[in-house]
C-alpha atoms as a PDB file:
ATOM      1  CA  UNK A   1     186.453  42.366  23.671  1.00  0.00           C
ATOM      2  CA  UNK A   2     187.454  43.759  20.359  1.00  0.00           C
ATOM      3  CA  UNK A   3     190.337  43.080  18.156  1.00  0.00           C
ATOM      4  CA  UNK A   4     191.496  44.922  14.865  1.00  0.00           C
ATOM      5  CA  UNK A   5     193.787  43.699  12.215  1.00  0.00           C
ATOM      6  CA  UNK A   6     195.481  46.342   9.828  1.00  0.00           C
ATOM      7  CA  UNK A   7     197.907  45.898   7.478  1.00  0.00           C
ATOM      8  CA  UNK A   8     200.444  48.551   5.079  1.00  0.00           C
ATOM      9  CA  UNK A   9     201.831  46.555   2.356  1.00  0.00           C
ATOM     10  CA  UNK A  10     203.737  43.310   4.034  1.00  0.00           C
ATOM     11  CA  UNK A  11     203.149  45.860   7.885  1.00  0.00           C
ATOM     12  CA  UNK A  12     200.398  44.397   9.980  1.00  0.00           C
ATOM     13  CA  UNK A  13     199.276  46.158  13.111  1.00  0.00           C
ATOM     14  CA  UNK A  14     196.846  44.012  15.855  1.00  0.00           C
ATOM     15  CA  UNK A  15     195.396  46.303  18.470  1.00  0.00           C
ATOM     16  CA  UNK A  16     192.602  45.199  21.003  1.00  0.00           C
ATOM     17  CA  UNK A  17     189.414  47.502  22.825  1.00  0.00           C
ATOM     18  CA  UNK A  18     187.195  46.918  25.852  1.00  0.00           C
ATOM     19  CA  UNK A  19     184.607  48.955  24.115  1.00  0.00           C
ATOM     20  CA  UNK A  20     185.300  48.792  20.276  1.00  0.00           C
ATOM     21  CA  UNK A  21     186.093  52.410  20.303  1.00  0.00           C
ATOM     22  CA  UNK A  22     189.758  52.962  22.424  1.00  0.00           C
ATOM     23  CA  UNK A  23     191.946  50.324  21.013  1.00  0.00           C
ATOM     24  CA  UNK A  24     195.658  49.339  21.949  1.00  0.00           C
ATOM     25  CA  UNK A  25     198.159  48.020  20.047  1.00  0.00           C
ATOM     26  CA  UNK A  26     199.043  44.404  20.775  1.00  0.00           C
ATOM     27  CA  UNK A  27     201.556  43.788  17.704  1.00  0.00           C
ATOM     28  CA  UNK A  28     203.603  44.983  14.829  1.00  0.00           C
ATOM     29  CA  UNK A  29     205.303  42.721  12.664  1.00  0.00           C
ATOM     30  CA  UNK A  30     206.271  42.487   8.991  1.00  0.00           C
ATOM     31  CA  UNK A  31     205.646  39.471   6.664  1.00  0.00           C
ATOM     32  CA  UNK A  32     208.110  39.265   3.764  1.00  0.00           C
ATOM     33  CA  UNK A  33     205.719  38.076   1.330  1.00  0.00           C
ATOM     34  CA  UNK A  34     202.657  38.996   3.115  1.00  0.00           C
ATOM     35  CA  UNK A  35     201.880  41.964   0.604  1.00  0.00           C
ATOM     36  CA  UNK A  36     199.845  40.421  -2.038  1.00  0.00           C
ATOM     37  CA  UNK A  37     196.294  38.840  -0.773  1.00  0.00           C
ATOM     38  CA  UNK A  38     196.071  36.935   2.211  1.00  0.00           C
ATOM     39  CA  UNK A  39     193.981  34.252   4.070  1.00  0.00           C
ATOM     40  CA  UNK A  40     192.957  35.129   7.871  1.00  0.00           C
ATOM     41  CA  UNK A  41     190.990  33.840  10.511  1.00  0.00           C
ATOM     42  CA  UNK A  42     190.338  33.603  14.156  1.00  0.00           C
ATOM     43  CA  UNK A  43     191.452  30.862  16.438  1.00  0.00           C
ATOM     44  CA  UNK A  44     191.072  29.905  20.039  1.00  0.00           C
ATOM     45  CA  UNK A  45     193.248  27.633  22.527  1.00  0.00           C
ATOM     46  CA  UNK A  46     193.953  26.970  25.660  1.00  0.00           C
ATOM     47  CA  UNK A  47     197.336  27.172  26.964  1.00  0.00           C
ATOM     48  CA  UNK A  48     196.148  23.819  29.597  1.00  0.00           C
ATOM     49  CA  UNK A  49     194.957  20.159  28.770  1.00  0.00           C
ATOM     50  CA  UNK A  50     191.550  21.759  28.706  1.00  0.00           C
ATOM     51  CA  UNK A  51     188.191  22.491  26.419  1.00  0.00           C
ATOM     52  CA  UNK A  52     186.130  25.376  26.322  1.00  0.00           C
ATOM     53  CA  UNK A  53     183.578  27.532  23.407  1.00  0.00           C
ATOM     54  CA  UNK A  54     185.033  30.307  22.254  1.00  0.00           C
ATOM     55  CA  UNK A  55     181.712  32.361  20.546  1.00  0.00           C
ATOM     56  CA  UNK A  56     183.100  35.257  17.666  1.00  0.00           C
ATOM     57  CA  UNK A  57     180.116  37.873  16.417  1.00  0.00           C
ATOM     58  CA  UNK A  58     180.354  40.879  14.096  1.00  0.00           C
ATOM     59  CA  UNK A  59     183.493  39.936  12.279  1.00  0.00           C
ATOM     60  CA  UNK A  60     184.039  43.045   9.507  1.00  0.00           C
ATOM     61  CA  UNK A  61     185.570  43.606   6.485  1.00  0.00           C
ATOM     62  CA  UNK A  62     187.070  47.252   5.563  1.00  0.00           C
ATOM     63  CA  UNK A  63     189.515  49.984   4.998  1.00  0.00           C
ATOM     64  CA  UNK A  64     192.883  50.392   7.408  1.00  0.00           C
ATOM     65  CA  UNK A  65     192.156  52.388  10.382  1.00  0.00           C
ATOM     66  CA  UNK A  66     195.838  52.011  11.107  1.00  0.00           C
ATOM     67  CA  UNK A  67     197.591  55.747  10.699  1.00  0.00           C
ATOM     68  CA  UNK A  68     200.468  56.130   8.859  1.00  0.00           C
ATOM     69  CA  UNK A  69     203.608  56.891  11.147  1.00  0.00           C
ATOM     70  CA  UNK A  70     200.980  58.242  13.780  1.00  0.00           C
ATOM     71  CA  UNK A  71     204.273  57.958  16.545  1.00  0.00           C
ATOM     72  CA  UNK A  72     206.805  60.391  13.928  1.00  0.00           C
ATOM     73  CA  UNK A  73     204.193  62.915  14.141  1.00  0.00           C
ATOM     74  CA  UNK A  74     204.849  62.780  17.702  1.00  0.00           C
ATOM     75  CA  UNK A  75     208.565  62.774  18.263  1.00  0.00           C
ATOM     76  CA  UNK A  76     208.630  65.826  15.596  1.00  0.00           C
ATOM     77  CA  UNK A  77     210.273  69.020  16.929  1.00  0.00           C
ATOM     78  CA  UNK A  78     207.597  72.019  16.560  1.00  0.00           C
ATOM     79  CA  UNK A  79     210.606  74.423  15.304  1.00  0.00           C
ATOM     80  CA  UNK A  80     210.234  72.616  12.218  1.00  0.00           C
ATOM     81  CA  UNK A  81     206.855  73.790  11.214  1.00  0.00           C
END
């Protein structure tokens, strides 16, 4: 399983694969002072009384992949253009 964290300014965007290439979004949400640097991780739980290992690989650094306003390019009336 793959999961992607983007962010726009104080906009994050988390969006999961099955194959690291088609991802889905999971989550938007805004932080109101979330638009200057930031600390992240990754966590594990259980939602039960329980234990397990949770084993992360290939963890990467890089530009947004996010695309800006992707769904206003799709509502747009083509009469427009």
């Amino acid at each position: 399983m793959w999961y992607r964290l983007s962010r726009r300014e104080s906009d994050y965007c988390i969006e999961c694969s099955e194959d690291g290439t088609a991802f889905r979004q999971m989550r938007i949400c805004h932080l109101w002072n979330g638009g200057g640097e930031i600390s992240f991780g990754i966590y594990a739980c259980s939602p039960e009384d329980s234990s397990f290992r949770a084993k992360f690989s290939d963890l990467t650094v890089g530009e947004c992949l996010w695309k800006a306003h992707e769904h206003f390019r799709l509502l747009k009336n083509p009469a427009e253009d």
